[in-house]
N, C-alpha and C. Protein backbone atom coordinates (compact mmCIF):
# COMPACT_ATOMS: atom_id res chain seq x y z
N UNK A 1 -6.49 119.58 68.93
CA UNK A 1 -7.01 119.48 70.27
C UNK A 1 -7.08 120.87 70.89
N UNK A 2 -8.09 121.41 71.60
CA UNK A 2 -8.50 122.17 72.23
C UNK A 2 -8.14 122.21 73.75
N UNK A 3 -7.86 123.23 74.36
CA UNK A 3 -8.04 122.83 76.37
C UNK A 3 -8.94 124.13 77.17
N UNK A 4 -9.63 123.47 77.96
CA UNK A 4 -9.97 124.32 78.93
C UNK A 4 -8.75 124.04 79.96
N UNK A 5 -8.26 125.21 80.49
CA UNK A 5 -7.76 125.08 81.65
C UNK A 5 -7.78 126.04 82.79
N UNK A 6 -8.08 125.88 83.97
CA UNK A 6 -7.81 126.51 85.12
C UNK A 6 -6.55 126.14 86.05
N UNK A 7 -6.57 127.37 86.61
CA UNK A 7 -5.58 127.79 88.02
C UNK A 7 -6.57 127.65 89.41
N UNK A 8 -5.61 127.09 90.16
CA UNK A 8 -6.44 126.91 91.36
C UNK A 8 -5.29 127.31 92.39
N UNK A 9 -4.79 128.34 93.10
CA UNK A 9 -3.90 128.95 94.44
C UNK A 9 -4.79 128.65 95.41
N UNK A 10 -3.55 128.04 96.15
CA UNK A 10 -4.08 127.85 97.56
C UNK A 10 -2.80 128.30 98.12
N UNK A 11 -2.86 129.73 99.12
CA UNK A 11 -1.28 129.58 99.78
C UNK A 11 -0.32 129.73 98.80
N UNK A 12 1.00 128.96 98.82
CA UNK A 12 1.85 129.02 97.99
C UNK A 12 1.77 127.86 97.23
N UNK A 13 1.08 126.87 97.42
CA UNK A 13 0.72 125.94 96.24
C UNK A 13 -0.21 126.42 95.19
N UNK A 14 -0.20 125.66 94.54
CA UNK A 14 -1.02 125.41 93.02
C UNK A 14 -1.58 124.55 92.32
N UNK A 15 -2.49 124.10 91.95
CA UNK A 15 -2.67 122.76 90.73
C UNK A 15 -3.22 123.40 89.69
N UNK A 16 -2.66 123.34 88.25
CA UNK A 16 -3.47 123.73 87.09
C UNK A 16 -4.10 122.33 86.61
N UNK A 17 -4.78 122.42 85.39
CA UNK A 17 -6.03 122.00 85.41
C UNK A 17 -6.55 121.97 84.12
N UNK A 18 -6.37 120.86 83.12
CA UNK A 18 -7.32 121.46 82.01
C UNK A 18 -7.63 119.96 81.17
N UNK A 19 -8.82 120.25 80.10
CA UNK A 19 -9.79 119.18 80.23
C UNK A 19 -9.37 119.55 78.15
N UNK A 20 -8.92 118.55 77.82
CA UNK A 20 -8.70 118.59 76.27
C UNK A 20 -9.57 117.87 75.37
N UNK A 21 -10.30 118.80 74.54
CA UNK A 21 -11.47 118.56 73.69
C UNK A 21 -11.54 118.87 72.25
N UNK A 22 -12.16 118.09 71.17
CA UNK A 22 -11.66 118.56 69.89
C UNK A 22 -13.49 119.10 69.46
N UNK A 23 -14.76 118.56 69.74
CA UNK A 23 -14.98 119.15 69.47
C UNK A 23 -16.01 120.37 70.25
N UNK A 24 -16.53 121.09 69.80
CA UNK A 24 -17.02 122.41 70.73
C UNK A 24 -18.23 121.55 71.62
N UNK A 25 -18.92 121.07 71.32
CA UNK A 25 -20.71 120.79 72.12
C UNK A 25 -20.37 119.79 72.96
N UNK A 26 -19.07 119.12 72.87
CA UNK A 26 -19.19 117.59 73.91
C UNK A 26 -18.86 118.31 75.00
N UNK A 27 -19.82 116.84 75.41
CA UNK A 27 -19.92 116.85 77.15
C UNK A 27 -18.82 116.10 77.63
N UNK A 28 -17.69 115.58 77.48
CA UNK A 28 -16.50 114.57 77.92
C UNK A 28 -15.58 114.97 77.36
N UNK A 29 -14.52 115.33 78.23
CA UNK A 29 -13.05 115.75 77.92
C UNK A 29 -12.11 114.28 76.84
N UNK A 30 -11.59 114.60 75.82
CA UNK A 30 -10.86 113.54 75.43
C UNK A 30 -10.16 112.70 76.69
N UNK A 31 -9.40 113.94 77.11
CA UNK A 31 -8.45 113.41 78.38
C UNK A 31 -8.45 114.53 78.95
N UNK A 32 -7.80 114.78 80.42
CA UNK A 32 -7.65 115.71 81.79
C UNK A 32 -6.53 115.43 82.31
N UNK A 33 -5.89 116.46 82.30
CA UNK A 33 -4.14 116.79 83.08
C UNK A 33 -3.93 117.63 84.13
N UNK A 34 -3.47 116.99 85.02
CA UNK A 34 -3.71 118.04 85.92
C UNK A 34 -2.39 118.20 86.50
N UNK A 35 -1.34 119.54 87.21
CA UNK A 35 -0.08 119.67 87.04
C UNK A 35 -0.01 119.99 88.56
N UNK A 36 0.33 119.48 89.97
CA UNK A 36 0.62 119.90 91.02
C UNK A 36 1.87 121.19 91.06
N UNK A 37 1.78 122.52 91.20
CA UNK A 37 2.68 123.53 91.58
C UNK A 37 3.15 123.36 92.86
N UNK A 38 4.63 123.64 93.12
CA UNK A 38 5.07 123.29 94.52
C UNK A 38 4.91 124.29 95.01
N UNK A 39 5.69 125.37 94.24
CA UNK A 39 5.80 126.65 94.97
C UNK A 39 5.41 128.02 93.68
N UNK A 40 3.86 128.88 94.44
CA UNK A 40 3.45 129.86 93.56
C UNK A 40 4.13 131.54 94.66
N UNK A 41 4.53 132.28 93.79
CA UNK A 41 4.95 133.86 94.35
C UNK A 41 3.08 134.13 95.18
N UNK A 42 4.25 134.82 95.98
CA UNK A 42 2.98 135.84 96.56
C UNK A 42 2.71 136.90 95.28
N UNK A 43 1.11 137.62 95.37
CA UNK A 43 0.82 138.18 94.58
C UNK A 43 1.31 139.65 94.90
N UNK A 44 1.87 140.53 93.74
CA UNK A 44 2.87 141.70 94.05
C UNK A 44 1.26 142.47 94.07
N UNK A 45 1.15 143.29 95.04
CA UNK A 45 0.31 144.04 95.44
C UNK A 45 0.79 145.55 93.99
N UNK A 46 -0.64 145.97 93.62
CA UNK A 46 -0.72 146.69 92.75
C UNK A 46 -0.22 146.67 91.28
N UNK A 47 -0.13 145.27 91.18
CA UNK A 47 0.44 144.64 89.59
C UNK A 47 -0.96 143.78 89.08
N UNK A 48 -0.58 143.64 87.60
CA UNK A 48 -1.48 142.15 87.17
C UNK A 48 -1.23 141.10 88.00
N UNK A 49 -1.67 140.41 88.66
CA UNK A 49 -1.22 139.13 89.39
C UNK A 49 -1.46 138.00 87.86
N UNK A 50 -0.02 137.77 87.67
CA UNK A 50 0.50 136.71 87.01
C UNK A 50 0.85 135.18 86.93
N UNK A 51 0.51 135.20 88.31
CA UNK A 51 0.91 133.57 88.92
C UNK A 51 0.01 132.49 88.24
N UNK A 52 -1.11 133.02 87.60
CA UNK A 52 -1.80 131.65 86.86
C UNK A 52 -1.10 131.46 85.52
N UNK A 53 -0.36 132.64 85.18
CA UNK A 53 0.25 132.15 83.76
C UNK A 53 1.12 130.93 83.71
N UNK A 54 1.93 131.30 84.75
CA UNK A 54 3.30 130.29 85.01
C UNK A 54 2.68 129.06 85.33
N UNK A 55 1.66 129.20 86.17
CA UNK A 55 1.19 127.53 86.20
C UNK A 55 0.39 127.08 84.79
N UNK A 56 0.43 128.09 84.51
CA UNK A 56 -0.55 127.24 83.11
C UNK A 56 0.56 126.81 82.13
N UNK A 57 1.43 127.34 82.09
CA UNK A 57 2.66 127.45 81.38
C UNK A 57 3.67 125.98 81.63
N UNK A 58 3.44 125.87 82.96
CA UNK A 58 3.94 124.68 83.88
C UNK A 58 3.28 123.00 83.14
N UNK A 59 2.04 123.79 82.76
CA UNK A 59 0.59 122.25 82.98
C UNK A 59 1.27 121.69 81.39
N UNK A 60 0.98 123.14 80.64
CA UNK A 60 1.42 122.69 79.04
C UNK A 60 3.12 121.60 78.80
N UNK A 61 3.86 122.24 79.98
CA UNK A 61 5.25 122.08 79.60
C UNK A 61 5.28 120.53 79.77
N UNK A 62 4.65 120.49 81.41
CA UNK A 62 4.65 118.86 81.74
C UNK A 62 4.16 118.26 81.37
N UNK A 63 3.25 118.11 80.61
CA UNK A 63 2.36 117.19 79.77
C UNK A 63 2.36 117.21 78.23
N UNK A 64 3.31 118.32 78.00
CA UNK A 64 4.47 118.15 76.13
C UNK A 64 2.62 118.61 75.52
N UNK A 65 1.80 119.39 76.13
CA UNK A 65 0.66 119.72 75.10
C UNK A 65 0.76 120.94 73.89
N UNK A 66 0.29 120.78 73.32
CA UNK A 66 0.67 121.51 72.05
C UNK A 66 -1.29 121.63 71.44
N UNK A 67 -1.74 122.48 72.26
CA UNK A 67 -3.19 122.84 71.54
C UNK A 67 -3.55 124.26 70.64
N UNK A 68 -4.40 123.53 69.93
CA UNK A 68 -4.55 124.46 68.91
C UNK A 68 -5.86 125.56 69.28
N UNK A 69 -6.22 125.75 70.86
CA UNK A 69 -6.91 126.95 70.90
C UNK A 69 -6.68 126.41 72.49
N UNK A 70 -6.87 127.90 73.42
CA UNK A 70 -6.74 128.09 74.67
C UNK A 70 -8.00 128.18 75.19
N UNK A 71 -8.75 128.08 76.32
CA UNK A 71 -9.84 128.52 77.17
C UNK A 71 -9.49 128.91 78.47
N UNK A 72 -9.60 129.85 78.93
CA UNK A 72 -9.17 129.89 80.28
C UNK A 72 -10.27 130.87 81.16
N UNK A 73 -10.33 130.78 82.19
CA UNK A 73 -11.57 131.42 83.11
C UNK A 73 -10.32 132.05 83.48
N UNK A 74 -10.87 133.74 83.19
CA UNK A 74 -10.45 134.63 83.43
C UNK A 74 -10.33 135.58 81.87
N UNK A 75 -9.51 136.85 82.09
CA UNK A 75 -9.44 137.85 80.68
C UNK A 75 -8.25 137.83 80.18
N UNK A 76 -8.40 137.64 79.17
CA UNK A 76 -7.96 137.94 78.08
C UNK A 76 -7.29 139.84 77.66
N UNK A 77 -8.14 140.69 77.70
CA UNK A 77 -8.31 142.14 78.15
C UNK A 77 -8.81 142.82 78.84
N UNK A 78 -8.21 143.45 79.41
CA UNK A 78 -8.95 143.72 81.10
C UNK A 78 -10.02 144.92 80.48
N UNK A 79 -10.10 145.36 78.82
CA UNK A 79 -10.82 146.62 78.82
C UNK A 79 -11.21 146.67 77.25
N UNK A 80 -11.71 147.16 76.71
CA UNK A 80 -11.98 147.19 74.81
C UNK A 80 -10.72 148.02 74.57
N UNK A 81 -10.17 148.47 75.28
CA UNK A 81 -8.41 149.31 75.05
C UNK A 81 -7.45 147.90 74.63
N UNK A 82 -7.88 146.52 74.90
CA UNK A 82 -7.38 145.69 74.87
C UNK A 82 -6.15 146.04 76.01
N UNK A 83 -6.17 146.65 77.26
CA UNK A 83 -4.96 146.32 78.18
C UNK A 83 -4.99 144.55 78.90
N UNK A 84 -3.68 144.17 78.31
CA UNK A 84 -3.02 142.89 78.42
C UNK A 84 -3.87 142.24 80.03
N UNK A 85 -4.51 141.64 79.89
CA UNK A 85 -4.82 140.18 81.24
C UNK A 85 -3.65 139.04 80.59
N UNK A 86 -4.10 138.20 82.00
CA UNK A 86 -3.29 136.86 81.80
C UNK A 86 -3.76 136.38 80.52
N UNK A 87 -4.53 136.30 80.25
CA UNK A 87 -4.93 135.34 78.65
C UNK A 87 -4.09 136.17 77.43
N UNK A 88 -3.90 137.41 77.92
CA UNK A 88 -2.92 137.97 76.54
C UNK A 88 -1.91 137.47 76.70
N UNK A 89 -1.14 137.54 77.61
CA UNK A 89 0.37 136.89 77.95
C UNK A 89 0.82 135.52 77.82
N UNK A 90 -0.10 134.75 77.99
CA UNK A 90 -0.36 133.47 77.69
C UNK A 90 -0.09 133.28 76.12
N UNK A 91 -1.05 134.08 75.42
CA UNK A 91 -1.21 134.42 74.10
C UNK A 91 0.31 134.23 73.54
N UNK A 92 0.76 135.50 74.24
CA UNK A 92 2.26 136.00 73.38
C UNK A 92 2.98 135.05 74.06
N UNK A 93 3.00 134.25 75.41
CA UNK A 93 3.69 133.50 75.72
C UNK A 93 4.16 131.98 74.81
N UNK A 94 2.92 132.14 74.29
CA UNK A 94 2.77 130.58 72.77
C UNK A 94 3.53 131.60 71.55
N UNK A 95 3.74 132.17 71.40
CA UNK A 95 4.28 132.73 70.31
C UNK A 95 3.00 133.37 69.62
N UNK A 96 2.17 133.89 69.92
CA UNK A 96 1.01 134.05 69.11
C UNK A 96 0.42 133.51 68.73
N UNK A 97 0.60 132.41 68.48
CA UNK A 97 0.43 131.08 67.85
C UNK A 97 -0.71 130.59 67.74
N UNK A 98 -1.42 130.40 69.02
CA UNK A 98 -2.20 129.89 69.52
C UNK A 98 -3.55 130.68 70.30
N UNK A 99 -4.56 130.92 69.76
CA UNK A 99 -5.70 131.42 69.93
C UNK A 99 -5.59 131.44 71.21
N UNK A 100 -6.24 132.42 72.27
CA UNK A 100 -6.85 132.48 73.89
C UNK A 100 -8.25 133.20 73.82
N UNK A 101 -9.24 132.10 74.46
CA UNK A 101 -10.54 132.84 74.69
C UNK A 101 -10.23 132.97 76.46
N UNK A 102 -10.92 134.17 77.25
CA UNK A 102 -10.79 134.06 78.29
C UNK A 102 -12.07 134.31 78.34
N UNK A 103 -12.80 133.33 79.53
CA UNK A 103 -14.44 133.58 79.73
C UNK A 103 -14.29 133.84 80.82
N UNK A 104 -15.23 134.99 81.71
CA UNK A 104 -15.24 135.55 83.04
C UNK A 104 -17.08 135.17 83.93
N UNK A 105 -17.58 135.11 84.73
CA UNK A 105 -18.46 135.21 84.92
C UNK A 105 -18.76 136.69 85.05
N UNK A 106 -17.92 137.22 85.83
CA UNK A 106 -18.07 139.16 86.47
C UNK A 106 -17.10 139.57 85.23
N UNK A 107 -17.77 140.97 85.00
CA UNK A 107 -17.29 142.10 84.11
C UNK A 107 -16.11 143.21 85.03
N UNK A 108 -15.82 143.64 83.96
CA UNK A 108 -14.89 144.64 84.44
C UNK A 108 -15.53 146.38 83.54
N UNK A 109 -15.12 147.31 84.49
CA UNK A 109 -15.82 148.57 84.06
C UNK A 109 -15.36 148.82 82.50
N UNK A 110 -14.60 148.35 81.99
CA UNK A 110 -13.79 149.16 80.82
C UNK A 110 -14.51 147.79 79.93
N UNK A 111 -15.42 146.94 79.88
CA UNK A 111 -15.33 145.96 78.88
C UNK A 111 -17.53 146.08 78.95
N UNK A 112 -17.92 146.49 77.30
CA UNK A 112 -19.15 147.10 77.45
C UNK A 112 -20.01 145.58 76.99
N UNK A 113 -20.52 145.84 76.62
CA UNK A 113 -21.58 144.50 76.13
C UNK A 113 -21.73 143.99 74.95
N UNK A 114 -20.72 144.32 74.38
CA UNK A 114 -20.22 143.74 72.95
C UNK A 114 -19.39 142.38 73.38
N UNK A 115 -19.06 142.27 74.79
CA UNK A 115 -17.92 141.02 74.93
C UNK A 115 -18.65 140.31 75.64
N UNK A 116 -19.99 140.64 75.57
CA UNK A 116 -21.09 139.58 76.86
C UNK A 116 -21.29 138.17 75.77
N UNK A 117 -22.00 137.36 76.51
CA UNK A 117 -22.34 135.97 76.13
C UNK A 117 -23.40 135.16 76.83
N UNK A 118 -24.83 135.50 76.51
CA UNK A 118 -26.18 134.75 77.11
C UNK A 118 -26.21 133.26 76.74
N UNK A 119 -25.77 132.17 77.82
CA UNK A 119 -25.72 131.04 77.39
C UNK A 119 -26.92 130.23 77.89
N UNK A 120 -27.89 131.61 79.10
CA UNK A 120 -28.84 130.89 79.62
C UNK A 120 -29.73 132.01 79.60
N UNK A 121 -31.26 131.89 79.01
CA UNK A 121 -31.92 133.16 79.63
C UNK A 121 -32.00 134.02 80.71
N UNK A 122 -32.32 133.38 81.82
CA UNK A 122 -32.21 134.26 82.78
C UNK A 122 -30.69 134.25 83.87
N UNK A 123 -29.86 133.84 83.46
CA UNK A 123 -28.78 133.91 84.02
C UNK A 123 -27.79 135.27 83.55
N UNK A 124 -27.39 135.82 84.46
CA UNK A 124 -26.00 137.11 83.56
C UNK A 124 -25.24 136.39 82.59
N UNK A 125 -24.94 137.23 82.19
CA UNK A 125 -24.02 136.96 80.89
C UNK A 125 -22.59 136.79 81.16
N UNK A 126 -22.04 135.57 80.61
CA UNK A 126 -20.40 135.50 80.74
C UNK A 126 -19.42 136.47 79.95
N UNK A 127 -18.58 136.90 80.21
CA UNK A 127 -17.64 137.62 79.65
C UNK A 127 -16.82 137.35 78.49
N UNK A 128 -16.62 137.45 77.62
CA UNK A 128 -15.32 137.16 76.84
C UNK A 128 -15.04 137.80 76.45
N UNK A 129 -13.46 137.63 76.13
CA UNK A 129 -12.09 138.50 75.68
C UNK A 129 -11.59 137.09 75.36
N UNK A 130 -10.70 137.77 74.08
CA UNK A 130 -9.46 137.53 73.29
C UNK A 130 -8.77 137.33 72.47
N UNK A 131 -7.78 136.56 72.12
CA UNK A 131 -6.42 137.00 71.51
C UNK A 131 -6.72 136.02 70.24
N UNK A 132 -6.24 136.37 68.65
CA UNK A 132 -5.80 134.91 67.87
C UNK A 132 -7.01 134.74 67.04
N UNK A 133 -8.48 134.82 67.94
CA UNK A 133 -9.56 134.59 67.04
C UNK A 133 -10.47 135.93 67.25
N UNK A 134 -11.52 136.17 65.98
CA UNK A 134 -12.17 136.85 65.93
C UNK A 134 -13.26 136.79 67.68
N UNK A 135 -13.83 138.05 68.06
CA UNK A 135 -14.42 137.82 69.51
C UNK A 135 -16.23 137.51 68.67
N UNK A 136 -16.76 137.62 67.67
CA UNK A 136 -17.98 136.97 67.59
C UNK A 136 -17.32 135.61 67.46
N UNK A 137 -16.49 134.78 66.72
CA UNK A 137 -16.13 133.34 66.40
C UNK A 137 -16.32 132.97 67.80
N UNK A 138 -15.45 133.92 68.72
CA UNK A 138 -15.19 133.33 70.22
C UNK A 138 -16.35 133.02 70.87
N UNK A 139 -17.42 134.18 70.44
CA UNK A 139 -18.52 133.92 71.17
C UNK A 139 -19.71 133.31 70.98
N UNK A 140 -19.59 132.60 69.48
CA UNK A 140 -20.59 131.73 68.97
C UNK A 140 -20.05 130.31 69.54
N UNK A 141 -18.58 129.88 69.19
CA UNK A 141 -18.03 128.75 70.34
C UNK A 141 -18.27 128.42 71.30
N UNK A 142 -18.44 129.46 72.43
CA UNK A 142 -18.67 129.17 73.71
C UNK A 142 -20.09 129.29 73.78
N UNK A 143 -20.78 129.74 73.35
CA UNK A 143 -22.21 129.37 73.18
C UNK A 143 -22.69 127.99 73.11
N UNK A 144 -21.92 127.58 71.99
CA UNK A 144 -22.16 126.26 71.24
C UNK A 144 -21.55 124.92 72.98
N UNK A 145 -20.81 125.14 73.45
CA UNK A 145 -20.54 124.41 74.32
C UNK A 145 -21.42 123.73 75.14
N UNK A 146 -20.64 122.28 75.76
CA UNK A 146 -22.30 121.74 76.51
C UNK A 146 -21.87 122.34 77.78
N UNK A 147 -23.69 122.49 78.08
CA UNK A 147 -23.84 122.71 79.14
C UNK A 147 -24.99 123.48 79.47
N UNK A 148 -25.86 123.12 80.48
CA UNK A 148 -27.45 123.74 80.73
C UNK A 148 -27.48 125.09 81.16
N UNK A 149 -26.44 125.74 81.84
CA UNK A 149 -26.07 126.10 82.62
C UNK A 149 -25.53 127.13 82.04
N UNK A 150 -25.24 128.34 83.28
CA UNK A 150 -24.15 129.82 82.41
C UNK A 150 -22.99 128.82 81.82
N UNK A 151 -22.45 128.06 83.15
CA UNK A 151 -21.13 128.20 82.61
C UNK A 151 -21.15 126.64 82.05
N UNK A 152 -20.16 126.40 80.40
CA UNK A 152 -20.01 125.12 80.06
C UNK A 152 -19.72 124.11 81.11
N UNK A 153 -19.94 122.77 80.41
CA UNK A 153 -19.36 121.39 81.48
C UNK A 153 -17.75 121.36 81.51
N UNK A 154 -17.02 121.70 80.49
CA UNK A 154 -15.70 121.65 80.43
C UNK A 154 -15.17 122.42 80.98
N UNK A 155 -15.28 123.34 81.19
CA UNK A 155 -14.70 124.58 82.13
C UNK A 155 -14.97 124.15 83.57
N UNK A 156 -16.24 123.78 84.02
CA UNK A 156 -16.50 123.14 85.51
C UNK A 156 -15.66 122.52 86.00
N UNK A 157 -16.04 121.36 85.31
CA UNK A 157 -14.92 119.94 84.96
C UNK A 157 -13.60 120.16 85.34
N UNK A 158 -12.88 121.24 84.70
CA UNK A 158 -11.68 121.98 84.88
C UNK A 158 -11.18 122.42 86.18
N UNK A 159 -12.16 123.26 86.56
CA UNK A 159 -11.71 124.01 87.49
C UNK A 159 -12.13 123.16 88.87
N UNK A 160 -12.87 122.34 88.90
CA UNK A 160 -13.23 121.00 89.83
C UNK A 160 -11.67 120.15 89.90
N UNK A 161 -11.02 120.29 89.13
CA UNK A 161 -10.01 119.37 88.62
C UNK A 161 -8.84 120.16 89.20
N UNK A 162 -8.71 121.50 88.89
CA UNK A 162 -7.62 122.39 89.72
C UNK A 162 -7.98 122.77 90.93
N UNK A 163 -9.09 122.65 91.97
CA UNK A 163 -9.57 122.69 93.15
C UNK A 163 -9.10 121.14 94.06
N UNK A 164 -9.13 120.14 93.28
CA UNK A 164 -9.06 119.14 94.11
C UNK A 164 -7.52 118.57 94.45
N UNK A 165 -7.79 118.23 96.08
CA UNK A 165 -6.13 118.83 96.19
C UNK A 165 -5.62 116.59 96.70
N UNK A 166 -6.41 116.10 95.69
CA UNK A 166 -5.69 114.69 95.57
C UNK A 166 -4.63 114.47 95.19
């Protein structure tokens, strides 16, 4: 099993968020977990802001998931230097174990166009970074994903899912 998952901060709350899929092109999550955070840190001004790890960390723990590849909106490496984002930490947080693609819509200056991903002609290109799997494997995957659109249905789905504060 596979997961997309997102972080959604509001304040000092949280809900993570993720939509578990085995294979790449479907449009329907097997199943969707979603983990209410009571209490998230303020973000330490001039650090990585880390607070989506712990909730993602939170979503896996409470729901005993054990997937065999990560998705997460956001990076993986903030640069082709590979300096550590949340999706690396995540990474080493599984023990290595466990693959992390991080897909971005916006780029960062240090990451060139070897980590882009055209999933729509005239739309910009999504970002990817990361850890575990090769970054063409990563980026023929997320290609392959449904969806008309830049961004896949499962990732939407997701982050629709960590936004909604039911």
């Amino acid at each position: 099993m596979k997961l997309v998952v997102a972080v959604h901060i509001d304040g000092t709350q949280a809900n993570a968020a993720a939509a578990a899929f085995d294979a790449w092109d479907v449009a329907e999550p097997i199943k969707t977990y979603v983990s209410p955070i009571a209490h998230v840190d303020k973000a330490v001004r001039g650090a990585l802001d880390l607070r989506e790890l712990a909730c993602m960390l939170q979503l896996l723990q409470d729901h005993r998931l054990t997937p065999e590849l990560v998705l997460i909106d956001g990076f993986v490496h903030l640069d082709a230097d590979e300096t550590p984002g949340v999706g690396q930490h995540l990474y080493q947080a599984l023990g290595g174990k466990v693959p992390v693609i991080g897909v971005s819509k916006k780029s960062l200056p240090g990451l060139s166009a070897q980590f882009e991903v055209m999933r729509e002609d005239e739309a910009p290109p999504l970002v990817v970074t990361c850890a575990g799997i090769d970054i063409g494997a990563a980026k023929v995957r997320l290609r392959s994903m449904h969806g008309r659109k830049r961004a896949p249905t499962l990732m939407k789905l997701a982050a629709r899912l960590a936004k909604n504060k039911d």
